[in-house]
PDB file of N, CA and C in Angstrom:
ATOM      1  N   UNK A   1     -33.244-143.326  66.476  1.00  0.00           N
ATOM      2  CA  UNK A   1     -34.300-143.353  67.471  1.00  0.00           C
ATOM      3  C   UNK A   1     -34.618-144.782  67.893  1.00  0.00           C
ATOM      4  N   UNK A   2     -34.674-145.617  67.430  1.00  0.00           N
ATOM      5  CA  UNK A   2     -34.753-147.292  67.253  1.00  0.00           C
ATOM      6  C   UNK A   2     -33.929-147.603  67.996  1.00  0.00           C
ATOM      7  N   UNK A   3     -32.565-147.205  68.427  1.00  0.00           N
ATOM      8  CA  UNK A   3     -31.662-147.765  69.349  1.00  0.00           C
ATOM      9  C   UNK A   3     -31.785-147.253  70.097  1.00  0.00           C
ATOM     10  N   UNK A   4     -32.391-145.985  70.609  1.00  0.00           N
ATOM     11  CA  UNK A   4     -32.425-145.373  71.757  1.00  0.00           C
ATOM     12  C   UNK A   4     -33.929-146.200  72.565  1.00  0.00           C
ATOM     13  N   UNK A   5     -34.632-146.534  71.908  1.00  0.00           N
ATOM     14  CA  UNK A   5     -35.819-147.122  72.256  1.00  0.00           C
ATOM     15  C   UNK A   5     -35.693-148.862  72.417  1.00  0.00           C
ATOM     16  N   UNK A   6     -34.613-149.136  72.149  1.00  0.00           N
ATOM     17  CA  UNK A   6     -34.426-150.880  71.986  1.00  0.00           C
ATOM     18  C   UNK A   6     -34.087-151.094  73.383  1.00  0.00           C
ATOM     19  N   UNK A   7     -33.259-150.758  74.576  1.00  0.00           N
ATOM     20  CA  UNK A   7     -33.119-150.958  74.896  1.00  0.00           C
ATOM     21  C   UNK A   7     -33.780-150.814  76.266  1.00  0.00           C
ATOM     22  N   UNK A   8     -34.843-149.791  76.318  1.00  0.00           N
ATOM     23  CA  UNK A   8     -36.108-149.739  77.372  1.00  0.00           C
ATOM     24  C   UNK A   8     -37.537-150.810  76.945  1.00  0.00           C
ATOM     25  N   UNK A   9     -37.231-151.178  75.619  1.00  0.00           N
ATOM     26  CA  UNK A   9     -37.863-152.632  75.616  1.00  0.00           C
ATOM     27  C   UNK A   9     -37.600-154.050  75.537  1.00  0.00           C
ATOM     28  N   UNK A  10     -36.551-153.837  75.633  1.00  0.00           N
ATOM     29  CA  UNK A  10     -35.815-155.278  76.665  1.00  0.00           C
ATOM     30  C   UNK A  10     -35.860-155.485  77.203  1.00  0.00           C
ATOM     31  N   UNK A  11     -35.579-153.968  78.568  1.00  0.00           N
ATOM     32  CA  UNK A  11     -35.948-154.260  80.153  1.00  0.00           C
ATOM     33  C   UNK A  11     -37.397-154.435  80.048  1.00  0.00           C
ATOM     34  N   UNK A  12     -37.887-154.027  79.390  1.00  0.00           N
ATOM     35  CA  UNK A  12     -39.630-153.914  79.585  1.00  0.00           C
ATOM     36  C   UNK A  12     -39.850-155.295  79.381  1.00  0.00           C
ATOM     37  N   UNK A  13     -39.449-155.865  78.544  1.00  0.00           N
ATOM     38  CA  UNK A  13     -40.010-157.432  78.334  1.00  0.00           C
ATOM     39  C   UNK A  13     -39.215-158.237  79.533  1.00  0.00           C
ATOM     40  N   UNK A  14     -37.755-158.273  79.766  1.00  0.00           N
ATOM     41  CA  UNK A  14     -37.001-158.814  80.751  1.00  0.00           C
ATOM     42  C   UNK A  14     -38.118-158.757  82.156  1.00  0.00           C
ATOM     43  N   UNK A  15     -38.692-157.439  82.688  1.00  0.00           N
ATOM     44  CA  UNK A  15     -39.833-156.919  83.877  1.00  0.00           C
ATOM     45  C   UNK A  15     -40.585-158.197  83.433  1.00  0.00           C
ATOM     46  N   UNK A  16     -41.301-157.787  82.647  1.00  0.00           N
ATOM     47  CA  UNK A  16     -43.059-158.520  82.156  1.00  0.00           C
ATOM     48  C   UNK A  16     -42.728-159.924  82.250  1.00  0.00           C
ATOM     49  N   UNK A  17     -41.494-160.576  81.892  1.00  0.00           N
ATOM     50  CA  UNK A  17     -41.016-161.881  81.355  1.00  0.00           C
ATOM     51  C   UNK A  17     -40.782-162.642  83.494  1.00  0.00           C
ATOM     52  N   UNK A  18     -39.921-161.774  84.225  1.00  0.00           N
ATOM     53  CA  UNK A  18     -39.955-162.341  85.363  1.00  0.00           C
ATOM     54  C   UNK A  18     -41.113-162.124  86.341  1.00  0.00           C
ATOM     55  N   UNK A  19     -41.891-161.335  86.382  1.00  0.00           N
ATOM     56  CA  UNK A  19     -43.024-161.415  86.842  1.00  0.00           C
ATOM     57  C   UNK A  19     -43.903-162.332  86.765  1.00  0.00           C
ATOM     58  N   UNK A  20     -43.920-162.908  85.378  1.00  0.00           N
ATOM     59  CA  UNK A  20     -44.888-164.376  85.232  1.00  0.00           C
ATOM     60  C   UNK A  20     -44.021-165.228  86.167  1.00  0.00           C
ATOM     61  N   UNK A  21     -42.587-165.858  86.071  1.00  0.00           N
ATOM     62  CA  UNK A  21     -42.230-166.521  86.967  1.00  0.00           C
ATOM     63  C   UNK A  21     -42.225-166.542  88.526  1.00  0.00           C
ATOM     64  N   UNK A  22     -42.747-166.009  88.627  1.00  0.00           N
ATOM     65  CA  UNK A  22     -42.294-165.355  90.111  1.00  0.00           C
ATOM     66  C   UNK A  22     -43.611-166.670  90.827  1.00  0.00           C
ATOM     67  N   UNK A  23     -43.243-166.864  91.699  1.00  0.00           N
ATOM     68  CA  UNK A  23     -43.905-168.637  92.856  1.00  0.00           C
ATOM     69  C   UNK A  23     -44.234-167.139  93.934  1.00  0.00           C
ATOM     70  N   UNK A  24     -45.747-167.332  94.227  1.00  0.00           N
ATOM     71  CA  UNK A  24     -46.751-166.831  95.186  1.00  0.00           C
ATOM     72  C   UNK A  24     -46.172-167.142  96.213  1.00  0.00           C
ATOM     73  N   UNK A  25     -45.851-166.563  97.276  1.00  0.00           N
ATOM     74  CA  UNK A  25     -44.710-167.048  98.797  1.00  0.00           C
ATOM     75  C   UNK A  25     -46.012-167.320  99.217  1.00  0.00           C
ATOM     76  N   UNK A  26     -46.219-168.616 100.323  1.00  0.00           N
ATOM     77  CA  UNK A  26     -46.791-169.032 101.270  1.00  0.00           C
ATOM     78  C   UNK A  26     -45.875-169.260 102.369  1.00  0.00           C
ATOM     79  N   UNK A  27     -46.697-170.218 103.341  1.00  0.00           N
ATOM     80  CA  UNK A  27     -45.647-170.647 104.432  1.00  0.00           C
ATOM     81  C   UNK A  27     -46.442-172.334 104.728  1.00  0.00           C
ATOM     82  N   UNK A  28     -44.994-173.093 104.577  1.00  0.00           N
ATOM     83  CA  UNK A  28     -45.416-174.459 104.740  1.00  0.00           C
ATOM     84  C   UNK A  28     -44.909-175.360 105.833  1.00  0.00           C
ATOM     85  N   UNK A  29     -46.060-175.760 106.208  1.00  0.00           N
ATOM     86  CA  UNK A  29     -45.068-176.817 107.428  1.00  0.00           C
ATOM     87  C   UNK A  29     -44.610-178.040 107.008  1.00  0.00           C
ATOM     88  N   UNK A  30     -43.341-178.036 107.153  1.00  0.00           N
ATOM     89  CA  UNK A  30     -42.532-179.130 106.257  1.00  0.00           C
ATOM     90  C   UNK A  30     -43.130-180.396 106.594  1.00  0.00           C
ATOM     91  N   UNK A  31     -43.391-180.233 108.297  1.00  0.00           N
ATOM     92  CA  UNK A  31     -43.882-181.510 108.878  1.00  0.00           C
ATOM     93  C   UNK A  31     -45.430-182.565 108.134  1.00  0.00           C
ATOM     94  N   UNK A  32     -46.399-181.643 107.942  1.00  0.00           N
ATOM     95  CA  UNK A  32     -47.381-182.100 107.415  1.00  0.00           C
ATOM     96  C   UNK A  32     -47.746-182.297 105.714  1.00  0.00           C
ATOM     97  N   UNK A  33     -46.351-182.021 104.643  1.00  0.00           N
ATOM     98  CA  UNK A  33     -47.093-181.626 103.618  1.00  0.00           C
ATOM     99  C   UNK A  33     -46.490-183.321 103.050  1.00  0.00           C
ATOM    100  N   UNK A  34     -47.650-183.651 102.496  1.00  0.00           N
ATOM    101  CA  UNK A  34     -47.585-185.233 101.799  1.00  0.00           C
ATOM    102  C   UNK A  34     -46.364-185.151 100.575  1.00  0.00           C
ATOM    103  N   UNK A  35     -46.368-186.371 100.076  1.00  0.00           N
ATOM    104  CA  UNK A  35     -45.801-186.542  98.917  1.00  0.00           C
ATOM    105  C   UNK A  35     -46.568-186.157  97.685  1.00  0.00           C
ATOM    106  N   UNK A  36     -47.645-186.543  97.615  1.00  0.00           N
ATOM    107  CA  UNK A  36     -48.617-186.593  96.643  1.00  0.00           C
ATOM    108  C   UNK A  36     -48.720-184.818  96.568  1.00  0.00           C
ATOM    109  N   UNK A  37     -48.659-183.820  97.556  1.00  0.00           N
ATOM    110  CA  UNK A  37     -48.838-182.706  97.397  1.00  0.00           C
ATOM    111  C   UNK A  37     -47.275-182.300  96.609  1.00  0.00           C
ATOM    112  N   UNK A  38     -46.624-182.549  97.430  1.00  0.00           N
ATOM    113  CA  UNK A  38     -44.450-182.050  96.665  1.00  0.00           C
ATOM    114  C   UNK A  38     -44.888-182.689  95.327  1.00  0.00           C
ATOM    115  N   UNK A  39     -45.552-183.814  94.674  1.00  0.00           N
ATOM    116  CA  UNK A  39     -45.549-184.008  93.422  1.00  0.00           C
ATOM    117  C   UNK A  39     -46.454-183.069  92.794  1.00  0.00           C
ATOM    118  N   UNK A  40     -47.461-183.187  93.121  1.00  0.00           N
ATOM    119  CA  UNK A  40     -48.254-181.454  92.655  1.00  0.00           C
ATOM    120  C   UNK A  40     -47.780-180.400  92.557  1.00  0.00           C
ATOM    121  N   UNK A  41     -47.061-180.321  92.800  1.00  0.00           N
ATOM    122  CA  UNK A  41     -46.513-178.956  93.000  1.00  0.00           C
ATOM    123  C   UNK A  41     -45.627-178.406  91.866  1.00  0.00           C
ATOM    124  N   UNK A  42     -45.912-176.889  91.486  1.00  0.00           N
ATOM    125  CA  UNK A  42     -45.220-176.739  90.506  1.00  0.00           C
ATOM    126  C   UNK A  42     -43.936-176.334  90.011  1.00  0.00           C
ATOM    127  N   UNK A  43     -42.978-177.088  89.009  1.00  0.00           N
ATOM    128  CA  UNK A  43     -41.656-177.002  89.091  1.00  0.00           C
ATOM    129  C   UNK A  43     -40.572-176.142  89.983  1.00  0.00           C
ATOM    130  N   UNK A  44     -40.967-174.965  89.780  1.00  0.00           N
ATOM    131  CA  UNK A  44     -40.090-173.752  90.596  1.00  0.00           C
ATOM    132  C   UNK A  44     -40.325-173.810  92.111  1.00  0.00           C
ATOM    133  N   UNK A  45     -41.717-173.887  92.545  1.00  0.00           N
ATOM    134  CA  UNK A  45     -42.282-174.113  94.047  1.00  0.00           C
ATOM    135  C   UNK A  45     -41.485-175.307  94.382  1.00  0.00           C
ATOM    136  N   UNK A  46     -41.798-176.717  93.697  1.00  0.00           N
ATOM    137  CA  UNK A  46     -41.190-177.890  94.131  1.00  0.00           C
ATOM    138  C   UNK A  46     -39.773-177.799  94.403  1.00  0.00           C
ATOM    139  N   UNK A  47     -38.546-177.480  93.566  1.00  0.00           N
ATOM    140  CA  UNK A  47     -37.598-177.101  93.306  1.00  0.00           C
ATOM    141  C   UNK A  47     -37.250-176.305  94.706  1.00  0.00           C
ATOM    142  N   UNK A  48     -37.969-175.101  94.964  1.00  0.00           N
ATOM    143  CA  UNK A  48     -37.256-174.300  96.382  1.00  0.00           C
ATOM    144  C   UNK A  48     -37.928-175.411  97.532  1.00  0.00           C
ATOM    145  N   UNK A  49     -38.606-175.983  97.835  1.00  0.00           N
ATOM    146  CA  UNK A  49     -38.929-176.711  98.726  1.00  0.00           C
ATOM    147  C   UNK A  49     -37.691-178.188  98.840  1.00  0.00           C
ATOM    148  N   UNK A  50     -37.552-178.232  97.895  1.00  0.00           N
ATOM    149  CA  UNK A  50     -36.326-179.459  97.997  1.00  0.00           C
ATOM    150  C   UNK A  50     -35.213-179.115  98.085  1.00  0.00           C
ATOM    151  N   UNK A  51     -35.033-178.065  97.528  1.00  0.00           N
ATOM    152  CA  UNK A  51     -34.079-177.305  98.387  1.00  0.00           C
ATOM    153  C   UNK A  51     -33.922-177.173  99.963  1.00  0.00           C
ATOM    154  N   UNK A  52     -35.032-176.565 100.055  1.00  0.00           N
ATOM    155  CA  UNK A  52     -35.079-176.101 101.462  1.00  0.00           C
ATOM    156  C   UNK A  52     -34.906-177.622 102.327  1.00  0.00           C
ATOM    157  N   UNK A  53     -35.656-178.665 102.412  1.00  0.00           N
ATOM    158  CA  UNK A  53     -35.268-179.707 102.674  1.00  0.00           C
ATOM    159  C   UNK A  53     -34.044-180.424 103.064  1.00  0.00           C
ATOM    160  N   UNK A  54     -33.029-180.221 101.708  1.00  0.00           N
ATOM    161  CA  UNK A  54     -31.878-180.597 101.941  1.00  0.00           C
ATOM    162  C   UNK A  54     -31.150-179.784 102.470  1.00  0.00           C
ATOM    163  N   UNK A  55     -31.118-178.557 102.667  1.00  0.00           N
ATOM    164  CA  UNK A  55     -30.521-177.783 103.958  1.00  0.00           C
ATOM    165  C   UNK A  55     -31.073-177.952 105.437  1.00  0.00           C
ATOM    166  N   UNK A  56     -32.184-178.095 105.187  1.00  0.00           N
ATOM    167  CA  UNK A  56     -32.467-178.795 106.823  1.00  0.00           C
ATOM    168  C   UNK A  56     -32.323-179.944 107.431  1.00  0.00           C
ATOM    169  N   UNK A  57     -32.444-181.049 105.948  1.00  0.00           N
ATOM    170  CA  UNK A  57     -31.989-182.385 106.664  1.00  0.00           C
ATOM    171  C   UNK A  57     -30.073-182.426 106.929  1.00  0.00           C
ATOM    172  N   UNK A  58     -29.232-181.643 106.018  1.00  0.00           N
ATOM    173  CA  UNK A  58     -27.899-181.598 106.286  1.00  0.00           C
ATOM    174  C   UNK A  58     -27.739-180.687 107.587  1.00  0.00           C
ATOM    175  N   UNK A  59     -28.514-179.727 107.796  1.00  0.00           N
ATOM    176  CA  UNK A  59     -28.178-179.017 109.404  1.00  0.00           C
ATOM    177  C   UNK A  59     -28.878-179.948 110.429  1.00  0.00           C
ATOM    178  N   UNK A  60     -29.454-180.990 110.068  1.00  0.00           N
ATOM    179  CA  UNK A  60     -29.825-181.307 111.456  1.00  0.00           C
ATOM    180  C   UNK A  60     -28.571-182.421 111.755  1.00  0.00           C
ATOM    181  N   UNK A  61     -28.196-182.957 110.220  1.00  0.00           N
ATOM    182  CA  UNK A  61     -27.107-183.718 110.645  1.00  0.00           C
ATOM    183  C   UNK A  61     -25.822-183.044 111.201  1.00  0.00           C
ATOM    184  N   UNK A  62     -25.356-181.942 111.137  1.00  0.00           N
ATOM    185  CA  UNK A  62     -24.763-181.080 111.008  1.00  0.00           C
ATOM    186  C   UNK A  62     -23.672-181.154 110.463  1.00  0.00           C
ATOM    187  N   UNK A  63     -24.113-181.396 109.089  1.00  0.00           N
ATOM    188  CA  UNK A  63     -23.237-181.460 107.729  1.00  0.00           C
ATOM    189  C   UNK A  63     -22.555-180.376 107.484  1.00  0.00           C
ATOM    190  N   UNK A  64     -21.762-180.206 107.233  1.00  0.00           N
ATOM    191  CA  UNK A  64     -21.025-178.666 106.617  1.00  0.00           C
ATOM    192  C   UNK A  64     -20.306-179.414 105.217  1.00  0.00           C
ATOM    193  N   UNK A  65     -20.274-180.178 104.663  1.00  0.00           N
ATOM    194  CA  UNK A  65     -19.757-179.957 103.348  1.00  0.00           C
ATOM    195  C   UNK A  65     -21.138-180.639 102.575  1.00  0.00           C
ATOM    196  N   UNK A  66     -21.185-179.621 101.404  1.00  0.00           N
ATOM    197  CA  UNK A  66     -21.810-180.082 100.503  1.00  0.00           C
ATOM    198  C   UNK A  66     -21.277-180.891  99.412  1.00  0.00           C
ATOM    199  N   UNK A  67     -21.892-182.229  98.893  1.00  0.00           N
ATOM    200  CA  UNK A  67     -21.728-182.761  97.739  1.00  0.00           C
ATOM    201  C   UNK A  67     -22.702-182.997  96.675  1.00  0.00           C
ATOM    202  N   UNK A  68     -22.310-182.319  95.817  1.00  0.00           N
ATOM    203  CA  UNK A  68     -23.357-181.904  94.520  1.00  0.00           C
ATOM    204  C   UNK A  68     -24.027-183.150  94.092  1.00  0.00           C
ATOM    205  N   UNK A  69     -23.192-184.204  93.895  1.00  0.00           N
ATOM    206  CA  UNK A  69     -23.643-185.872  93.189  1.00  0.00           C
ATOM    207  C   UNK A  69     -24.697-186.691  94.188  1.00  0.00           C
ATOM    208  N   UNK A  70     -23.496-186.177  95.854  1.00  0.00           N
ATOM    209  CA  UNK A  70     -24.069-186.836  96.925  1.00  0.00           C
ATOM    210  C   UNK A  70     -25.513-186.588  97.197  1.00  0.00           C
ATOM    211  N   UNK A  71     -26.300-185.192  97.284  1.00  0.00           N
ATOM    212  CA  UNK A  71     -27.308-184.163  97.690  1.00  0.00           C
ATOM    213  C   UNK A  71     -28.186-184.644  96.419  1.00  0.00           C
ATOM    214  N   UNK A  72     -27.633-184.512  95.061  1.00  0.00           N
ATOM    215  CA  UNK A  72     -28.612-184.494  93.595  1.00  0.00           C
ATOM    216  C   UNK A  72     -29.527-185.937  94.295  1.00  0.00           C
ATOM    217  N   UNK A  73     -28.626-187.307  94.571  1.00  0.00           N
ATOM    218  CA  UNK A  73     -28.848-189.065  94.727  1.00  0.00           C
ATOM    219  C   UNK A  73     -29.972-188.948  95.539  1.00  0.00           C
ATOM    220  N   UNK A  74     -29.379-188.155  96.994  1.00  0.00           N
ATOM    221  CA  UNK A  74     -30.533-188.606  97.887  1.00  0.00           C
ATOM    222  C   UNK A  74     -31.886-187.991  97.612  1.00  0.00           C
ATOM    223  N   UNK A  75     -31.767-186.384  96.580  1.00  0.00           N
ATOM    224  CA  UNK A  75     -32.849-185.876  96.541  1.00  0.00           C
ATOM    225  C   UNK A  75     -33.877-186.557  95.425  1.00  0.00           C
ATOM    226  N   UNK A  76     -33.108-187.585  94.603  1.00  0.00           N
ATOM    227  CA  UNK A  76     -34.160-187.822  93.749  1.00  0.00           C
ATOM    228  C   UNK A  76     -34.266-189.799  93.954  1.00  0.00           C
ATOM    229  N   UNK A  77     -33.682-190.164  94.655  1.00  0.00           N
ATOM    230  CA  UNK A  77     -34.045-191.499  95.626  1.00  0.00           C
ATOM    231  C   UNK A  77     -35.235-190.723  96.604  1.00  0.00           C
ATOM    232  N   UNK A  78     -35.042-189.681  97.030  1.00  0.00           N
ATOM    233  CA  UNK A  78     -36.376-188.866  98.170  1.00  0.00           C
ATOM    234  C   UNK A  78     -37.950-188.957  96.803  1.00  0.00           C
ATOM    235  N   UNK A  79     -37.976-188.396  95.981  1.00  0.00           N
ATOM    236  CA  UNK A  79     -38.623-188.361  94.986  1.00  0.00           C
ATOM    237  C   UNK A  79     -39.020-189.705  94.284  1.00  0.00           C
ATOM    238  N   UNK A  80     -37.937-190.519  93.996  1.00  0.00           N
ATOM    239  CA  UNK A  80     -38.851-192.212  93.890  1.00  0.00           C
ATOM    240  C   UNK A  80     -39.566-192.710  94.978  1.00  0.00           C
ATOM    241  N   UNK A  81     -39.340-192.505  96.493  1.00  0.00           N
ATOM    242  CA  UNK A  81     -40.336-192.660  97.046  1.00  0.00           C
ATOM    243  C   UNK A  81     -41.069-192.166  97.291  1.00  0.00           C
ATOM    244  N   UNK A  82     -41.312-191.278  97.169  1.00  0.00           N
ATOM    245  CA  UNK A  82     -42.444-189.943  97.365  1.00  0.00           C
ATOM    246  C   UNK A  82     -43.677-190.633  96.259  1.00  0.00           C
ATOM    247  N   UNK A  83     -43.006-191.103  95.250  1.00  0.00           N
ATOM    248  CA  UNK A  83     -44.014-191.258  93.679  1.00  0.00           C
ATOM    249  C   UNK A  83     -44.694-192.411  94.213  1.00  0.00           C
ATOM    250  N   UNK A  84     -43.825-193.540  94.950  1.00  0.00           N
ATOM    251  CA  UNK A  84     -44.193-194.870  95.780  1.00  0.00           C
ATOM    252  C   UNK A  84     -45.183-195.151  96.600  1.00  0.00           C
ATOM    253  N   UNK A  85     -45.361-194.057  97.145  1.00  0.00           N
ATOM    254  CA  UNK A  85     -46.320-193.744  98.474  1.00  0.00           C
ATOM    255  C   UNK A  85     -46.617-192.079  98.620  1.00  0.00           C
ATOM    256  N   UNK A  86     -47.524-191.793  98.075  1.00  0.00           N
ATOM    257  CA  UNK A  86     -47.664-190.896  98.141  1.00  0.00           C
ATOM    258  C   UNK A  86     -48.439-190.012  99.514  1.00  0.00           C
ATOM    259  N   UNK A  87     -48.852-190.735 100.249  1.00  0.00           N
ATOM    260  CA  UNK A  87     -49.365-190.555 100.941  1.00  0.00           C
ATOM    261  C   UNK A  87     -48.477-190.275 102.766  1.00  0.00           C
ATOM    262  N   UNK A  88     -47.558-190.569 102.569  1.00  0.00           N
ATOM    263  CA  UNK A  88     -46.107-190.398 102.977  1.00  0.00           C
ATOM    264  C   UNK A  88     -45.695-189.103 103.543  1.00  0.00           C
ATOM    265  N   UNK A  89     -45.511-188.096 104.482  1.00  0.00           N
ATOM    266  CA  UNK A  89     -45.239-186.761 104.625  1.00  0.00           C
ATOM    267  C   UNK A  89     -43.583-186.802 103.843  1.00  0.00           C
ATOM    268  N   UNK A  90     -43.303-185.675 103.623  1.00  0.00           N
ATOM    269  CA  UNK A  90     -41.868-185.931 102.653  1.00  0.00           C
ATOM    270  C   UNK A  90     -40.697-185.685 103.330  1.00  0.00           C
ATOM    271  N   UNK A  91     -41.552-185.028 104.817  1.00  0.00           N
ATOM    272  CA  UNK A  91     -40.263-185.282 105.809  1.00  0.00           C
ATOM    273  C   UNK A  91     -40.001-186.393 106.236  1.00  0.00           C
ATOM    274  N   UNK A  92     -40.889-187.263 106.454  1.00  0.00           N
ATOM    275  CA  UNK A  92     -40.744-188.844 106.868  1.00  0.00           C
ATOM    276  C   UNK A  92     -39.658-189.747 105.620  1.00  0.00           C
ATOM    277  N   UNK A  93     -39.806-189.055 104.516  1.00  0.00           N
ATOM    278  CA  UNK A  93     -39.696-189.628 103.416  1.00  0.00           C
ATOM    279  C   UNK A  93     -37.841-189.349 103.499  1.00  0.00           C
ATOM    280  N   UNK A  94     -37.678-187.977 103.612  1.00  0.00           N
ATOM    281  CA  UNK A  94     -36.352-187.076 103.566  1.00  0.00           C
ATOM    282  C   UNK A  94     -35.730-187.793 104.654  1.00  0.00           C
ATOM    283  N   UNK A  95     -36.092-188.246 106.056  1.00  0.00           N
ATOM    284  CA  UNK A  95     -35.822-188.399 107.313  1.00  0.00           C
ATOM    285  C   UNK A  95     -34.952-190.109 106.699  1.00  0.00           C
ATOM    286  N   UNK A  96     -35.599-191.138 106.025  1.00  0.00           N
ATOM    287  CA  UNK A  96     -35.068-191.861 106.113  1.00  0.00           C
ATOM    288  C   UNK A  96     -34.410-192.081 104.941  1.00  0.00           C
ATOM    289  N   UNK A  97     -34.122-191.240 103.977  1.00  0.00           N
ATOM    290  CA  UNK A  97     -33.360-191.138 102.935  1.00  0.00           C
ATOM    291  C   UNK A  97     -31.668-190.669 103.307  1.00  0.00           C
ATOM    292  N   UNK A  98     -32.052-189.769 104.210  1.00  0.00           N
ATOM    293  CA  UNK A  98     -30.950-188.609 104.967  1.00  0.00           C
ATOM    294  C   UNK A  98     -30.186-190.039 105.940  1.00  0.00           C
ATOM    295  N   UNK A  99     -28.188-190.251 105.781  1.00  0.00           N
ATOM    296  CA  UNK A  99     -27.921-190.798 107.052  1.00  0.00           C
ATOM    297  C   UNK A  99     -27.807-190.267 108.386  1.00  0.00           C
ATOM    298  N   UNK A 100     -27.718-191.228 109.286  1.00  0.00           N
ATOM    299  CA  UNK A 100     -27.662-190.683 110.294  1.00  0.00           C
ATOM    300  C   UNK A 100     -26.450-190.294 111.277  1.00  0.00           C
TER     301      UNK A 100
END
């Protein structure tokens, strides 16, 4: 009976376990949100936002290859200045990190 029951409380904890993770969806305008706020922000939220970032600053360049080393550099050179000036929007920040 123990094995028949082990394995509907795995999923049960696996459920309960991703639900805490789960980032509240808002909607952000990339244009206005500071640095000092992207540093507030919490790991997983921050994380899809810098993401999202570096797909928009590579489509505006209209990058089509990704480089893992290349993308990691600029995103966390984007992030030493962000810490620098916080006061900084992080697109301004992304804008001159990103070549042209």
């Amino acid at each position: 009976m123990l094995k028949a029951l082990a394995p509907g409380g795995v999923m049960v904890a696996l459920l309960a376990g991703s639900a805490v993770a789960q980032v509240t969806p808002r909607n952000i305008e990339i244009d206005k949100v500071t640095c000092a706020e992207l540093l507030a922000t919490k790991d997983e939220a921050r994380n899809r936002l810098l993401i999202y970032l570096n797909g928009y600053m590579n489509g505006i360049r209209r990058q089509r290859v990704w480089n893992e080393q290349t993308e990691g550099e600029r995103i966390e050179r984007a992030e030493r200045e962000c810490k620098a000036a916080p006061t900084r929007t992080v697109l301004d920040v992304f804008t001159g990190v990103w070549p042209r």
